[in-house]
C-alpha atoms as a PDB file:
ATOM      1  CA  UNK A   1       0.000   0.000   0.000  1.00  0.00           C
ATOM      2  CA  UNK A   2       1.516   3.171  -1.042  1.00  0.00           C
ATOM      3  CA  UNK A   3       1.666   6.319   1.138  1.00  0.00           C
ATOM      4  CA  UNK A   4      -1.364   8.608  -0.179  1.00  0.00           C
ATOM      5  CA  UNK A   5      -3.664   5.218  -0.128  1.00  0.00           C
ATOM      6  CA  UNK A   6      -2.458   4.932   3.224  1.00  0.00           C
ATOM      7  CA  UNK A   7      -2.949   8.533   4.667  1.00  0.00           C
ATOM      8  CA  UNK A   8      -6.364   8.792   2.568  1.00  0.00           C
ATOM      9  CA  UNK A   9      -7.209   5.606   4.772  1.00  0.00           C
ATOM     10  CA  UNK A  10      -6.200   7.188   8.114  1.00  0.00           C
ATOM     11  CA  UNK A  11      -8.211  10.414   6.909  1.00  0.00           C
ATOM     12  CA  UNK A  12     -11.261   8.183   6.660  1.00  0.00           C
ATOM     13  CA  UNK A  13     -10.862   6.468   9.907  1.00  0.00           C
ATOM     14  CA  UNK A  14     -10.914   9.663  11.551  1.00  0.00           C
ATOM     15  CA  UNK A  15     -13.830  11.330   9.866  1.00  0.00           C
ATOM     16  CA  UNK A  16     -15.589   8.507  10.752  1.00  0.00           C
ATOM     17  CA  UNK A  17     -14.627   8.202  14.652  1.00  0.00           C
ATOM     18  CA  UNK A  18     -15.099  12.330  14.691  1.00  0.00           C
ATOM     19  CA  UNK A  19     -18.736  11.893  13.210  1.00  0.00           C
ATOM     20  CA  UNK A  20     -19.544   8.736  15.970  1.00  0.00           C
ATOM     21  CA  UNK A  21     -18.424  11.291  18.163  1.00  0.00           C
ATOM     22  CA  UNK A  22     -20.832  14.434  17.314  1.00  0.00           C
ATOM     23  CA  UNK A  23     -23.394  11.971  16.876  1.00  0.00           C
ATOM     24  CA  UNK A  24     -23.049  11.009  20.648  1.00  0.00           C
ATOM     25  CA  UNK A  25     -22.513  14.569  21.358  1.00  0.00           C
ATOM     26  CA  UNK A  26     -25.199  15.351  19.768  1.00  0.00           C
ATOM     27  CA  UNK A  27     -27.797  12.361  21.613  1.00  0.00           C
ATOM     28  CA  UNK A  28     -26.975  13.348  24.788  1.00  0.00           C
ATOM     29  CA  UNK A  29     -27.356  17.192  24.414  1.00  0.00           C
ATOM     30  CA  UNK A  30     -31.113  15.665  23.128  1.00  0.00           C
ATOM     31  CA  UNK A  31     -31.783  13.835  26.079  1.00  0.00           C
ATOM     32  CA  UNK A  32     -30.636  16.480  28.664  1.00  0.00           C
ATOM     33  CA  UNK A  33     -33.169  18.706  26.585  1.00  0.00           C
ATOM     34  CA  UNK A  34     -35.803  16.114  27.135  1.00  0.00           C
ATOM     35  CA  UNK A  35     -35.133  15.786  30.772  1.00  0.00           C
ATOM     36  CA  UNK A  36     -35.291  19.681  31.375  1.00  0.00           C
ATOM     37  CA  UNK A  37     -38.342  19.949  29.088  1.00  0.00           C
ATOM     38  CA  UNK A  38     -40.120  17.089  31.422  1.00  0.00           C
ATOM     39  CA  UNK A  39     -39.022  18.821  34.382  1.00  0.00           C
ATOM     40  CA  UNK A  40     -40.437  22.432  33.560  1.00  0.00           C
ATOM     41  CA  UNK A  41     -43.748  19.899  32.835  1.00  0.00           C
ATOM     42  CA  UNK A  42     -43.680  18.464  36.350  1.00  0.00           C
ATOM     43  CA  UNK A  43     -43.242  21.419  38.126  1.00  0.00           C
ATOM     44  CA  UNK A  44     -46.087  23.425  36.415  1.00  0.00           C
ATOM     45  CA  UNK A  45     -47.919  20.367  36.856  1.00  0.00           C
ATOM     46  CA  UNK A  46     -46.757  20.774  40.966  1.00  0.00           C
ATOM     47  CA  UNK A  47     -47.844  24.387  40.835  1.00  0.00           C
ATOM     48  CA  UNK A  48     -51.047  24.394  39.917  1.00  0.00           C
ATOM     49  CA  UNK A  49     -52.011  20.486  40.406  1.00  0.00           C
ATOM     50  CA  UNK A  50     -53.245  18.645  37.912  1.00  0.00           C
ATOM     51  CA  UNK A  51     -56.730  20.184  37.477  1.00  0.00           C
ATOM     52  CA  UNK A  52     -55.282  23.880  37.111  1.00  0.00           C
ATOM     53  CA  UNK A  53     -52.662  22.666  34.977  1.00  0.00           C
ATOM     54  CA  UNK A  54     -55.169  21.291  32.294  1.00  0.00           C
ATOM     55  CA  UNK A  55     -57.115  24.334  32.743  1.00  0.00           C
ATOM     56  CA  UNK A  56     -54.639  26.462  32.125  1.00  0.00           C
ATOM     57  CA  UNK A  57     -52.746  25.096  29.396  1.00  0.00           C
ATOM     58  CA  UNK A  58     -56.089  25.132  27.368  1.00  0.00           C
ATOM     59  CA  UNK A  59     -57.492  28.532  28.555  1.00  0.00           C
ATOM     60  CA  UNK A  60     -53.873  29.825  27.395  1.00  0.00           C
ATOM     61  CA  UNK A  61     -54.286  27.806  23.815  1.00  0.00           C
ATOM     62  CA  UNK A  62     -57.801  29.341  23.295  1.00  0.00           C
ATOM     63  CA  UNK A  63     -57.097  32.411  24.444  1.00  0.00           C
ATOM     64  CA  UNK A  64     -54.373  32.573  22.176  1.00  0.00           C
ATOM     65  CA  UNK A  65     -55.960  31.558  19.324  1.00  0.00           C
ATOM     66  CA  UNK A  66     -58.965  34.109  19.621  1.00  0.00           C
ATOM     67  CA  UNK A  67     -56.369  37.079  20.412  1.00  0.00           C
ATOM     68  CA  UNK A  68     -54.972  36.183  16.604  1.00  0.00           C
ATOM     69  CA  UNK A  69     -58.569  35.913  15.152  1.00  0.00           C
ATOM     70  CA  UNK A  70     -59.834  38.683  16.307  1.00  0.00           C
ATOM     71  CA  UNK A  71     -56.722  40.579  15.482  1.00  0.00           C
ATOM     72  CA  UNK A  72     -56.280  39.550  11.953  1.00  0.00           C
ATOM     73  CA  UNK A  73     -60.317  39.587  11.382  1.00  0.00           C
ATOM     74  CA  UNK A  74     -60.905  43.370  10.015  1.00  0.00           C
ATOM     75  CA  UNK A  75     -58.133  42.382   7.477  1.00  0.00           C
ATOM     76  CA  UNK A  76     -59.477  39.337   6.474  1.00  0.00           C
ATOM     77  CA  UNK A  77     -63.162  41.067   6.403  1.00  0.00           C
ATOM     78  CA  UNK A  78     -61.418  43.519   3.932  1.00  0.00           C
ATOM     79  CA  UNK A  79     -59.388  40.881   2.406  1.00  0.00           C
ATOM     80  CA  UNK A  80     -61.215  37.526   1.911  1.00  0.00           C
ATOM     81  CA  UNK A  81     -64.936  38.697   2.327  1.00  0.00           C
ATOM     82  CA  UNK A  82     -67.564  38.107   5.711  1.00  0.00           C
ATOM     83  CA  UNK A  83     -68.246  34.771   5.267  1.00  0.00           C
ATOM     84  CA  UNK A  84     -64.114  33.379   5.247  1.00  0.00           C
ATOM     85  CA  UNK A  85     -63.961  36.325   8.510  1.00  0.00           C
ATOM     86  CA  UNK A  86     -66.547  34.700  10.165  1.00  0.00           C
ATOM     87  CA  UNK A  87     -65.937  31.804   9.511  1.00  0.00           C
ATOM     88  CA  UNK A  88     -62.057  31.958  10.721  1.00  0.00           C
ATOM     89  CA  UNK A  89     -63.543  33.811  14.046  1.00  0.00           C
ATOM     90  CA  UNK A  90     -65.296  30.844  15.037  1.00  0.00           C
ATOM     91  CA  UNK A  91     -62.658  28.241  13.694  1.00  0.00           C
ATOM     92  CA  UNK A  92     -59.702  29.520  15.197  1.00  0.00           C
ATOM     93  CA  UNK A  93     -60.841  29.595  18.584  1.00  0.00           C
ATOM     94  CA  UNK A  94     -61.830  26.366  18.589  1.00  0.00           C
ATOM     95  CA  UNK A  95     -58.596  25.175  16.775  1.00  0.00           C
ATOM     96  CA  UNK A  96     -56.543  26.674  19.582  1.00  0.00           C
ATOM     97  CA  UNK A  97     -59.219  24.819  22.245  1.00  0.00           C
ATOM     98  CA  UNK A  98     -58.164  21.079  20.507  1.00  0.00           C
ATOM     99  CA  UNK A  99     -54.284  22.270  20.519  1.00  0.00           C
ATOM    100  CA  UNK A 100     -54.619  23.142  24.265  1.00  0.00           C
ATOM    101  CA  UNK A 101     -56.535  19.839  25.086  1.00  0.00           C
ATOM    102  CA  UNK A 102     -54.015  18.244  23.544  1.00  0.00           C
ATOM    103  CA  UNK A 103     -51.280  19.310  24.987  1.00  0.00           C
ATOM    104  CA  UNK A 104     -52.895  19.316  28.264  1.00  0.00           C
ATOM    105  CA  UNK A 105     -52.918  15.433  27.497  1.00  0.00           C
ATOM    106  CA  UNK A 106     -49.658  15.467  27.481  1.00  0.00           C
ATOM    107  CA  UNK A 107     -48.776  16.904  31.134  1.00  0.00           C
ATOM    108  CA  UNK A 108     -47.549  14.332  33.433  1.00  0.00           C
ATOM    109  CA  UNK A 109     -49.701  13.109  35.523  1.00  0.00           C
ATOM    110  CA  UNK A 110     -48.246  13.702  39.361  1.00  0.00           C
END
């Protein structure tokens, strides 16, 4: 085996432990997001209890999604005509009312 076959070997080797590497890296720093994610989860859950924890996470979805369809409504009455406003007034609310229940699903139970 000649010399550049040889180094271009090496190279490879490296690139290869030095990408196993990030990858691990790169896991872990996922995990330890996960784990901080679940505890911010727990303790809100802790807070409030369980009950107020479901009721606010959807009261904050909802509310949220009626703040933006009431703000973007004169534009879409302008824009897209009554029926498409009204229609999106009563839709998004109730869009942002599954999104909260759903996520409120998803709270640990404590």
């Amino acid at each position: 085996m000649d010399e550049k076959t040889r180094r271009f070997i090496e190279q490879a080797e490296w690139h290869r432990m030095r990408a196993n590497e990030d990858r691990v890296r790169f896991k872990a720093g996922q995990e330890a997001d996960a784990q901080r994610a679940h505890d911010k989860r727990v303790a809100y859950v802790l807070k409030y209890g369980r009950d107020g924890a479901v009721a606010r996470t959807i009261k904050k979805w909802a509310v949220g999604f009626f703040a933006v369809s009431v703000l973007s409504f004169p534009d879409m009455l302008k824009d897209e005509g009554a029926v498409h406003a009204f229609s999106m007034a009563i839709f998004l609310p109730l869009l942002g009312f599954g999104i909260g229940c759903y996520r409120a699903s998803r709270l640990p139970r404590v």
